[in-house]
C-alpha atoms as a PDB file:
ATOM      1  CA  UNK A   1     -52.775  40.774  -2.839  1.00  0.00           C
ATOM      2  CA  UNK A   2     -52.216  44.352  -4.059  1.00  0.00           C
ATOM      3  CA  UNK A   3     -49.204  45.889  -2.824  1.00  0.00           C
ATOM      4  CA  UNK A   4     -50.904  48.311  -0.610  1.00  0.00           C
ATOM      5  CA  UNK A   5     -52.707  45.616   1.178  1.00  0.00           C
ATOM      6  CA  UNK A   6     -49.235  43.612   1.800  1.00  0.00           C
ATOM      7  CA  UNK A   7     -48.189  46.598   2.747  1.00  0.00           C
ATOM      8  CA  UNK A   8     -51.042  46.853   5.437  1.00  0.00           C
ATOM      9  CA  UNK A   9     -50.027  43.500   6.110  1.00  0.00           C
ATOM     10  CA  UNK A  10     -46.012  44.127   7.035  1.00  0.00           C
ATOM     11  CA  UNK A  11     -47.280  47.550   8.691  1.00  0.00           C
ATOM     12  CA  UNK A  12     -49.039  45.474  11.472  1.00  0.00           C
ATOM     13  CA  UNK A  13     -46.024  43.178  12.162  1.00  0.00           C
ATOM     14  CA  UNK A  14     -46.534  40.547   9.141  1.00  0.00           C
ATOM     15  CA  UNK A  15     -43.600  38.652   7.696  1.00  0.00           C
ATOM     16  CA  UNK A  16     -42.471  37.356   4.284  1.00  0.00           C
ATOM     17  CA  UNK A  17     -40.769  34.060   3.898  1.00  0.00           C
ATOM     18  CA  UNK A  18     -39.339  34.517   0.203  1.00  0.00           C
ATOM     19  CA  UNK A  19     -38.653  36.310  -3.227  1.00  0.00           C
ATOM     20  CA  UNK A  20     -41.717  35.589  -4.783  1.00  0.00           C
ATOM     21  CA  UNK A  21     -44.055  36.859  -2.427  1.00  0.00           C
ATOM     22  CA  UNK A  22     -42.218  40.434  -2.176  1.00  0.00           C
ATOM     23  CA  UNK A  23     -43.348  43.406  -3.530  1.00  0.00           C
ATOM     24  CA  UNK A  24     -41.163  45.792  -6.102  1.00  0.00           C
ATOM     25  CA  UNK A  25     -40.411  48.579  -3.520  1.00  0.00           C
ATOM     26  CA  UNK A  26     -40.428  46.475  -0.550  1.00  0.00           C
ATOM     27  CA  UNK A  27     -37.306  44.566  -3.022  1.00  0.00           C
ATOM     28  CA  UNK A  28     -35.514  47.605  -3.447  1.00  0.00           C
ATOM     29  CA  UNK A  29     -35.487  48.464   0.211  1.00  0.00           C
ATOM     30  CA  UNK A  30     -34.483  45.574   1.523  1.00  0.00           C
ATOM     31  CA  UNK A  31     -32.112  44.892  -1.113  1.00  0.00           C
ATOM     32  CA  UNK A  32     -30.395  48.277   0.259  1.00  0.00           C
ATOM     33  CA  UNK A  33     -30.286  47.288   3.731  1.00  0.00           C
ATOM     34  CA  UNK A  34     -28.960  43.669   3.126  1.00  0.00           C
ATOM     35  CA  UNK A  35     -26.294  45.553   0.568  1.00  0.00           C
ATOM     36  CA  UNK A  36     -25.259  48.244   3.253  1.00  0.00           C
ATOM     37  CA  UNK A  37     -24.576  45.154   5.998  1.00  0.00           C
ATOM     38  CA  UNK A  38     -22.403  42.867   3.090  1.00  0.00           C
ATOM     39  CA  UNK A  39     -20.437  46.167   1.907  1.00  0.00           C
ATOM     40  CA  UNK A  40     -19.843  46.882   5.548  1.00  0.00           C
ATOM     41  CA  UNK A  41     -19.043  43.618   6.956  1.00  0.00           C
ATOM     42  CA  UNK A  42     -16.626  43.365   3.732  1.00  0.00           C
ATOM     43  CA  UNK A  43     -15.225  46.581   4.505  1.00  0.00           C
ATOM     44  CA  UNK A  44     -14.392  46.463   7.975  1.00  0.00           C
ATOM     45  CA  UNK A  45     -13.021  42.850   7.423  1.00  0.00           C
ATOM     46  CA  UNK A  46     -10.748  43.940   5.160  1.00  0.00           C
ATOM     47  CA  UNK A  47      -9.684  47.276   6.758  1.00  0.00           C
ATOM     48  CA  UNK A  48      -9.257  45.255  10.054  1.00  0.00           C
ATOM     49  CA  UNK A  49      -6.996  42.349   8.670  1.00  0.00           C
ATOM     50  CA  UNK A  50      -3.779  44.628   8.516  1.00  0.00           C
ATOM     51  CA  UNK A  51      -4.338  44.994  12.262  1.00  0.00           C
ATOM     52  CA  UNK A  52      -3.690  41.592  12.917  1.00  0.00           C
ATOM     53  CA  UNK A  53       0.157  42.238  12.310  1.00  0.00           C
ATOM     54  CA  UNK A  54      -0.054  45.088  14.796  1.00  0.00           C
ATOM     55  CA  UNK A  55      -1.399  43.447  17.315  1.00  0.00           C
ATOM     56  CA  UNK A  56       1.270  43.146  20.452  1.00  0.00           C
ATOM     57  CA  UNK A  57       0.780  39.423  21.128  1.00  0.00           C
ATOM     58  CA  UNK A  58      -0.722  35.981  20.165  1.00  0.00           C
ATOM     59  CA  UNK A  59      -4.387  35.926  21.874  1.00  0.00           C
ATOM     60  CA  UNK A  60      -4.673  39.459  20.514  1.00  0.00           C
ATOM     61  CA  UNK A  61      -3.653  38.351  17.022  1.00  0.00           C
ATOM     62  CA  UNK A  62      -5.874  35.621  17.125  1.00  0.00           C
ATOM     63  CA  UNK A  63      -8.771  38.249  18.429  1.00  0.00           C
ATOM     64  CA  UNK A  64      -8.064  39.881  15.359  1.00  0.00           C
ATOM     65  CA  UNK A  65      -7.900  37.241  12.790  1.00  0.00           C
ATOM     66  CA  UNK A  66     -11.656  35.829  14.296  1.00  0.00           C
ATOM     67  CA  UNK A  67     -13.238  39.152  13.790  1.00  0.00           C
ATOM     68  CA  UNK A  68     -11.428  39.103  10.282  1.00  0.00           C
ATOM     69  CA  UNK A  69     -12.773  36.095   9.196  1.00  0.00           C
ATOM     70  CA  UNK A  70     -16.285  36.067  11.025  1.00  0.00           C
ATOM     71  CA  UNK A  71     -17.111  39.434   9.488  1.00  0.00           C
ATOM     72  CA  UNK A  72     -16.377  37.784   5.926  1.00  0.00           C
ATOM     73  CA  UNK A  73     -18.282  35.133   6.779  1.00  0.00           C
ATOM     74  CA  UNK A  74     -21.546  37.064   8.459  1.00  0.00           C
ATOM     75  CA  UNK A  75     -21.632  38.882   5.022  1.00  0.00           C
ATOM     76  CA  UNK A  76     -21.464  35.523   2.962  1.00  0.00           C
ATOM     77  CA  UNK A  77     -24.329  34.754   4.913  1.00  0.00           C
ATOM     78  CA  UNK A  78     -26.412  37.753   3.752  1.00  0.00           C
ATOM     79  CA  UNK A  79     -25.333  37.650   0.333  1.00  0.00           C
ATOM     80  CA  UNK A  80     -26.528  34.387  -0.333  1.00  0.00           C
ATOM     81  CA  UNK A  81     -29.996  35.861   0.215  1.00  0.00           C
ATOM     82  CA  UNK A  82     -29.193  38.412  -1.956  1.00  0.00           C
ATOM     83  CA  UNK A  83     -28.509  35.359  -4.525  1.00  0.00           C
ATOM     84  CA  UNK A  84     -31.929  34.558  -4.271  1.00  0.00           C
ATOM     85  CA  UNK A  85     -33.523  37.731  -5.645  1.00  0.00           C
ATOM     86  CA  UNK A  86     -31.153  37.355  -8.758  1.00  0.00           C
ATOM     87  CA  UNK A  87     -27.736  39.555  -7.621  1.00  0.00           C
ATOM     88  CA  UNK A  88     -24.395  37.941  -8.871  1.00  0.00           C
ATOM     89  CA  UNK A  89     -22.744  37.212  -6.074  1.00  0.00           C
ATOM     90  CA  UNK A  90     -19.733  36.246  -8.077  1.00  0.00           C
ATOM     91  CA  UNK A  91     -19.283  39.434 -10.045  1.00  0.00           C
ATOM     92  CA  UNK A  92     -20.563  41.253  -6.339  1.00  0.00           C
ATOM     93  CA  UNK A  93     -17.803  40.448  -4.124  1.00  0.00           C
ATOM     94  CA  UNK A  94     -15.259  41.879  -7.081  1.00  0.00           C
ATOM     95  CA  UNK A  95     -17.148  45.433  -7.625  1.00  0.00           C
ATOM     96  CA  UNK A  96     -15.456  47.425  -4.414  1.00  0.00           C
ATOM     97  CA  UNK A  97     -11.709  47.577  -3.202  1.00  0.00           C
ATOM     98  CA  UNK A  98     -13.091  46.346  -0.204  1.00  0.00           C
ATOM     99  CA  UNK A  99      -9.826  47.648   1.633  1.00  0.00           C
ATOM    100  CA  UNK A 100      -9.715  50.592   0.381  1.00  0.00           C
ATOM    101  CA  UNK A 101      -9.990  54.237   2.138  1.00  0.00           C
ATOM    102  CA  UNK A 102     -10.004  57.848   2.133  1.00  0.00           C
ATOM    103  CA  UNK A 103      -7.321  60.281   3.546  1.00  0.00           C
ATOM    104  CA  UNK A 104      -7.658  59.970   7.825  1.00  0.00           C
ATOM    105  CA  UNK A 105      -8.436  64.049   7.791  1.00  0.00           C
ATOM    106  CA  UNK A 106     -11.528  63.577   5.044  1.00  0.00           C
ATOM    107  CA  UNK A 107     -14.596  64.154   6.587  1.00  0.00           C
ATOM    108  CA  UNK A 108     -17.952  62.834   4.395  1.00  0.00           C
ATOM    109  CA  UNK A 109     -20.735  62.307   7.766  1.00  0.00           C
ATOM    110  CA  UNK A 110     -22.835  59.630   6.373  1.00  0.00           C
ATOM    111  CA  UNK A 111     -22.498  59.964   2.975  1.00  0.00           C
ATOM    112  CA  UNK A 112     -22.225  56.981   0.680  1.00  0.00           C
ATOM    113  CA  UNK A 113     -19.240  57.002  -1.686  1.00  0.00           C
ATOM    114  CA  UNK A 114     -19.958  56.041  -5.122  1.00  0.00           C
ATOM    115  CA  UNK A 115     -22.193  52.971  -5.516  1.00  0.00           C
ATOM    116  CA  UNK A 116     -20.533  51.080  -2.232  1.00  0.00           C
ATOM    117  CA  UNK A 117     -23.059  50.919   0.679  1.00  0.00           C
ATOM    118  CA  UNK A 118     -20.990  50.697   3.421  1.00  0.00           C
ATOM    119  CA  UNK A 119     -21.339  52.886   6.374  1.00  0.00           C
ATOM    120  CA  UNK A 120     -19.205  55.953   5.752  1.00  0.00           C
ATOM    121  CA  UNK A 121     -17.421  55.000   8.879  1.00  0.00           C
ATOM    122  CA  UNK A 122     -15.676  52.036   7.048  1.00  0.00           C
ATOM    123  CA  UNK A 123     -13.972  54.647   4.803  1.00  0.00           C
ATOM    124  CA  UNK A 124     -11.734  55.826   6.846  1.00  0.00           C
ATOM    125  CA  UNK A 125      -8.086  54.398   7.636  1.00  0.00           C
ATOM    126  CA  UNK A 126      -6.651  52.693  11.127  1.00  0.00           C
ATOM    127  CA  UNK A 127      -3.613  53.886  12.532  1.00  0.00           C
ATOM    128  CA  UNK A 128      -2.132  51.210  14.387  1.00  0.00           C
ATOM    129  CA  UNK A 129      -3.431  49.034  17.378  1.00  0.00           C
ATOM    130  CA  UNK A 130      -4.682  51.166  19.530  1.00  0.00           C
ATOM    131  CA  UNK A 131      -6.545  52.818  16.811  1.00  0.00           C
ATOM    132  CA  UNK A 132      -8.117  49.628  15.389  1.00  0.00           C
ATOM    133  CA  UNK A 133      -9.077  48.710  19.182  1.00  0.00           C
ATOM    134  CA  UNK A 134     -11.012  51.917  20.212  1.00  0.00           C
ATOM    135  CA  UNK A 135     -12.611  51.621  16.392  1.00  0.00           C
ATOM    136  CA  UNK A 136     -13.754  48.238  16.877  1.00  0.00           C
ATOM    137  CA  UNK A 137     -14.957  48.935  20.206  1.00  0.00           C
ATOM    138  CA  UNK A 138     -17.524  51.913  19.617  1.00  0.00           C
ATOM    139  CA  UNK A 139     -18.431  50.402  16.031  1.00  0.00           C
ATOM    140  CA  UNK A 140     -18.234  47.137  18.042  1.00  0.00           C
ATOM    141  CA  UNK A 141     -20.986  48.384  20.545  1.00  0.00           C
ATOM    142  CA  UNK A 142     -23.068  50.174  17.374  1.00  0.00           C
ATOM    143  CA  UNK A 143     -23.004  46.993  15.348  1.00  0.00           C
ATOM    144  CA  UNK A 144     -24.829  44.736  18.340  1.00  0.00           C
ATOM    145  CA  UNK A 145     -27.526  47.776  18.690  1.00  0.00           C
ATOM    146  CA  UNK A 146     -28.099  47.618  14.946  1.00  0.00           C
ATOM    147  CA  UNK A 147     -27.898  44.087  14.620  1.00  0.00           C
ATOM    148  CA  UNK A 148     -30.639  43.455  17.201  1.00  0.00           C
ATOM    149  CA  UNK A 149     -32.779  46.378  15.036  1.00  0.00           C
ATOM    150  CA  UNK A 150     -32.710  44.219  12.198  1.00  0.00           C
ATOM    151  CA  UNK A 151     -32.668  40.542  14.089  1.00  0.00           C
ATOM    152  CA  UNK A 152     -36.702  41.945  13.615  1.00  0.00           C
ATOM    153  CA  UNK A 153     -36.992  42.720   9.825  1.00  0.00           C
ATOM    154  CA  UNK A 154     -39.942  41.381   8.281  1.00  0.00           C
ATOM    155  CA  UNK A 155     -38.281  39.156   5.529  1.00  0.00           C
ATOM    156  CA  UNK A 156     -37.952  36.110   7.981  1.00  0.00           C
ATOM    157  CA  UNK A 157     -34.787  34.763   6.335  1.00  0.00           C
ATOM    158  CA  UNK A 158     -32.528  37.867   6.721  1.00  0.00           C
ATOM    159  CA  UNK A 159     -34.059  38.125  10.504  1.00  0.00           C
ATOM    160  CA  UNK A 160     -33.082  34.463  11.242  1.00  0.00           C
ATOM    161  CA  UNK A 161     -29.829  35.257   9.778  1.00  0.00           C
ATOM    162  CA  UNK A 162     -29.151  38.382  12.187  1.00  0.00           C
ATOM    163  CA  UNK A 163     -30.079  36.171  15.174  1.00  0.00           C
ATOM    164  CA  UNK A 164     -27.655  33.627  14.001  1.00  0.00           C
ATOM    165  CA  UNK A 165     -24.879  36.173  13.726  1.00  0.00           C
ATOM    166  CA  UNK A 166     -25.832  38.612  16.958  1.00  0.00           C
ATOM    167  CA  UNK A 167     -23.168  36.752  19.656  1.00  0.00           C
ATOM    168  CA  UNK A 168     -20.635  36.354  17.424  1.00  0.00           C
ATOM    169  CA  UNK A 169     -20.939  40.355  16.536  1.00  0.00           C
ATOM    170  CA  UNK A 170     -21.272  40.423  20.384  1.00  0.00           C
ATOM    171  CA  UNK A 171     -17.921  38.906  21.545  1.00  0.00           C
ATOM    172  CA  UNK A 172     -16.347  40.754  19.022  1.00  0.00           C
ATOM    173  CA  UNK A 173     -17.029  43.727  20.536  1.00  0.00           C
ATOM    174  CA  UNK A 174     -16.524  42.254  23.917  1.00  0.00           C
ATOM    175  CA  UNK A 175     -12.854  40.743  22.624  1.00  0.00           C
ATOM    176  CA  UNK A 176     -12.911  45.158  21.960  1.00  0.00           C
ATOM    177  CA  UNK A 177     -13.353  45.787  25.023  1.00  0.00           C
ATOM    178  CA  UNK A 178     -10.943  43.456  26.724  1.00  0.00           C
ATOM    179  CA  UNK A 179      -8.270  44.882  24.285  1.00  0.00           C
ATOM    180  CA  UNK A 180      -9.006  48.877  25.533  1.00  0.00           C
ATOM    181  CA  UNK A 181      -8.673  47.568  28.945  1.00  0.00           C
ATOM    182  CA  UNK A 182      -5.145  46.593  28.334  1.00  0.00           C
ATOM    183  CA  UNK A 183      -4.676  49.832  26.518  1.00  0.00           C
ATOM    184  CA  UNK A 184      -5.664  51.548  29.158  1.00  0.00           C
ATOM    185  CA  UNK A 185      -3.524  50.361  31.920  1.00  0.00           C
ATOM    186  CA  UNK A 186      -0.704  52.903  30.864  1.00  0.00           C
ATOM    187  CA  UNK A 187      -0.746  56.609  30.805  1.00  0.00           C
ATOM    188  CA  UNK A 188       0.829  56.035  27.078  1.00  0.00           C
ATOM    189  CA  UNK A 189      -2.038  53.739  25.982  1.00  0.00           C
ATOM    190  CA  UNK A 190      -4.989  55.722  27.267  1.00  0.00           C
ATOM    191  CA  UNK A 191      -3.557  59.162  25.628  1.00  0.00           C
ATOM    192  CA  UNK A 192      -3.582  57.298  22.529  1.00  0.00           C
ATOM    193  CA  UNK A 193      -7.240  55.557  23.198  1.00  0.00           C
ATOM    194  CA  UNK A 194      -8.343  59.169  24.071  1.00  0.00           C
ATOM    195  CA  UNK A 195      -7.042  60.627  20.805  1.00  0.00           C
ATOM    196  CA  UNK A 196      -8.476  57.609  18.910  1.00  0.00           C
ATOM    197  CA  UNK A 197     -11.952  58.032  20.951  1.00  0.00           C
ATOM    198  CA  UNK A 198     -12.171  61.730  19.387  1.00  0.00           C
ATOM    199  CA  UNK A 199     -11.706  60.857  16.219  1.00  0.00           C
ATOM    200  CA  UNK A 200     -13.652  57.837  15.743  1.00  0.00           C
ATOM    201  CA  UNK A 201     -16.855  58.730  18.083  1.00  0.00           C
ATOM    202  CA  UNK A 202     -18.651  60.690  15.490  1.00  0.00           C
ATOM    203  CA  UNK A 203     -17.694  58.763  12.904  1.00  0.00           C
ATOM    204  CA  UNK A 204     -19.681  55.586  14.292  1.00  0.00           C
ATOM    205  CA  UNK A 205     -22.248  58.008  15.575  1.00  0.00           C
ATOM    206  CA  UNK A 206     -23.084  59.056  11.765  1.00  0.00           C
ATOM    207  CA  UNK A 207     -23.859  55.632  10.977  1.00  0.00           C
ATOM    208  CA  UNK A 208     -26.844  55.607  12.696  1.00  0.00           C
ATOM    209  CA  UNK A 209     -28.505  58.371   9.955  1.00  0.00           C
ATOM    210  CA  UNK A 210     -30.165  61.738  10.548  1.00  0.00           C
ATOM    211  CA  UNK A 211     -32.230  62.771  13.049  1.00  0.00           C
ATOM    212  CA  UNK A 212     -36.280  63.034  11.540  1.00  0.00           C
ATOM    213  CA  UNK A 213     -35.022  60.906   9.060  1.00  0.00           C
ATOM    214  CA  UNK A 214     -38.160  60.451   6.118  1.00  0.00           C
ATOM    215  CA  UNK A 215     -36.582  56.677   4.730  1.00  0.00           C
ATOM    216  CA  UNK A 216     -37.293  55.805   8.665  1.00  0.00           C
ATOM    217  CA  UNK A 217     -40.844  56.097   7.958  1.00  0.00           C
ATOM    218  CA  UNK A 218     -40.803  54.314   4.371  1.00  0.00           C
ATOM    219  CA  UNK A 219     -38.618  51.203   6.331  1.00  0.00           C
ATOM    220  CA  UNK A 220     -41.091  51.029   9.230  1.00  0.00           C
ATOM    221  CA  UNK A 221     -44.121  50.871   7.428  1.00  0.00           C
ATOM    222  CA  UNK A 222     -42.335  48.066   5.819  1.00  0.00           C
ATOM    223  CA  UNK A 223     -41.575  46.537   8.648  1.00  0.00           C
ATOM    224  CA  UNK A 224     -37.879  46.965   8.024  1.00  0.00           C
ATOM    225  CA  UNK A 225     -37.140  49.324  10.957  1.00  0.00           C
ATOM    226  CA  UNK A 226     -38.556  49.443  14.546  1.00  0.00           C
ATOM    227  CA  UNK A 227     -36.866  52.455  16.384  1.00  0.00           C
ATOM    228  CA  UNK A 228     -35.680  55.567  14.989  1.00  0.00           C
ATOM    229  CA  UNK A 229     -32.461  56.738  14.216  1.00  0.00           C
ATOM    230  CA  UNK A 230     -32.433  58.854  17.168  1.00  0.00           C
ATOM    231  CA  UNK A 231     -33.304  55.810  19.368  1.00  0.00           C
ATOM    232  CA  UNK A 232     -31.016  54.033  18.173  1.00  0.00           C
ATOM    233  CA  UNK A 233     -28.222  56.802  18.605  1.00  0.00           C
ATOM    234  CA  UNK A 234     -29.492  57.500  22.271  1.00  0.00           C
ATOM    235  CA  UNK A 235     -28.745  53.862  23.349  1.00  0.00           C
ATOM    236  CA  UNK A 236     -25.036  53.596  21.654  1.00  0.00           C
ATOM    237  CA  UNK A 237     -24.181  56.720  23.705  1.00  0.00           C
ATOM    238  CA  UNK A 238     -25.113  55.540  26.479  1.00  0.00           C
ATOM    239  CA  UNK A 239     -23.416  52.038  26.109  1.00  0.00           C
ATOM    240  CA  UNK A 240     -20.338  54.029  24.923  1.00  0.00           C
ATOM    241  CA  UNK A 241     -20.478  56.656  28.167  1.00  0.00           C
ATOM    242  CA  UNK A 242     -21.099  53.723  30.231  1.00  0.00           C
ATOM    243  CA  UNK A 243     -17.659  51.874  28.724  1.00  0.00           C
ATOM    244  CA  UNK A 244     -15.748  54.683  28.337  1.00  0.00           C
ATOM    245  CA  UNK A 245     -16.689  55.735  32.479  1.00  0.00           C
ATOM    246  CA  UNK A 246     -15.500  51.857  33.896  1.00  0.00           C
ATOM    247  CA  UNK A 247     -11.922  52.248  32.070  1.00  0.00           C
ATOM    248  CA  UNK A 248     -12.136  56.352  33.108  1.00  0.00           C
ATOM    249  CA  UNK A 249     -11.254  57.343  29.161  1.00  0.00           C
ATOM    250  CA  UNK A 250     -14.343  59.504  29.083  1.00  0.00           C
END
């Protein structure tokens, strides 16, 4: 088969079951997407695992340490697919300071930084409980949107790999949303969720990419991608107006 006519082939809802069978750009672009989810998964497990100390009590320090070590382990998962179409996974998991970020008042929108693909959101530093709560709550909510996107990529592997990790990323933004709650029980807790909400709501929102975006088209021809950016964007809002509304923080 020439690569136009797999391409034909993923364009009407095909699917590919392994390295071989893959053609050269189809490689690159879903060797992108799997490397934005392990960067990001490594990221935000690493940013998140200081929070565990703040946390104000045992069930919400063991919250914390699941989501630590379930987000390591969802992008183990992935990588070992990336394994298969030759990356070191070794030398990989070394390249990044995972934990690292930029100052809190450093504004990049989406904008990758350097040769890390994690969301840009994952760049930028928690301030205490509260702030790690309302971040992992609207990322939390962004992550099961996205996560269902690709649970319906055509490489069958990586979309039998999102369906495997979709509840887990799912009660971790629940065990988000049981957290806020608490928060927001005192007038102290929800003035602090409230400044947290500003800051971190359009920092999730950028992760979901430009409006009209022309890689949308590329990914979806590819089978890759379903629903646009914009789509995608509309539905977290409304999840996140819908939250926000019930614990009256919006």
């Amino acid at each position: 088969m020439t690569d136009m006519s797999i391409e034909e082939y993923l364009a009407h809802g095909g699917k590919l079951s392994s390295p071989d069978n893959v053609p050269p750009r189809y490689r690159g672009e879903l060797l992108r997407l799997m490397a934005s989810f392990v960067d990001s998964e490594l990221a935000a497990s690493a940013g998140f695992a200081d929070a565990i100390n703040d946390a104000p009590g045992i069930k919400s320090r063991i919250a914390a340490a699941r989501i630590v070590m379930e987000k390591a382990d969802h992008a183990e998962r992935v990588l070992a697919l990336m394994a298969g179409f030759g990356v070191d996974t070794a030398r990989y998991e070394g390249v990044h300071p995972w934990a690292a970020r930029l100052a809190r008042e450093t504004d990049i929108g989406a904008r990758r930084q350097g040769g890390d693909m994690r969301l840009s959101v994952f760049h930028y530093p928690l301030e205490g409980w509260v702030d790690s709560v309302v971040m992992n709550v609207l990322q939390g909510a962004a992550a099961v949107i996205q996560i269902a996107e690709y649970a319906r990529v055509s490489y069958q592997p990586l979309a039998e790999v999102f369906r495997a990790i979709a509840p887990r990323e799912s009660r971790h933004a629940e065990l988000g949303r049981e957290g806020l709650a608490r928060i927001a029980t005192s007038e102290e807790g929800r003035a602090a969720a409230l400044s947290s909400i500003a800051y971190w709501r359009p920092r999730v929102a950028a992760g979901f990419g430009p409006a009209g975006s022309v890689r949308y088209d590329v990914l979806a021809r590819f089978g890759l991608r379903h629903r646009t950016n914009e789509a995608l964007l509309a539905e977290w809002n409304s999840v996140c107006d819908a939250l926000l509304s019930d614990l009256k923080l919006n």
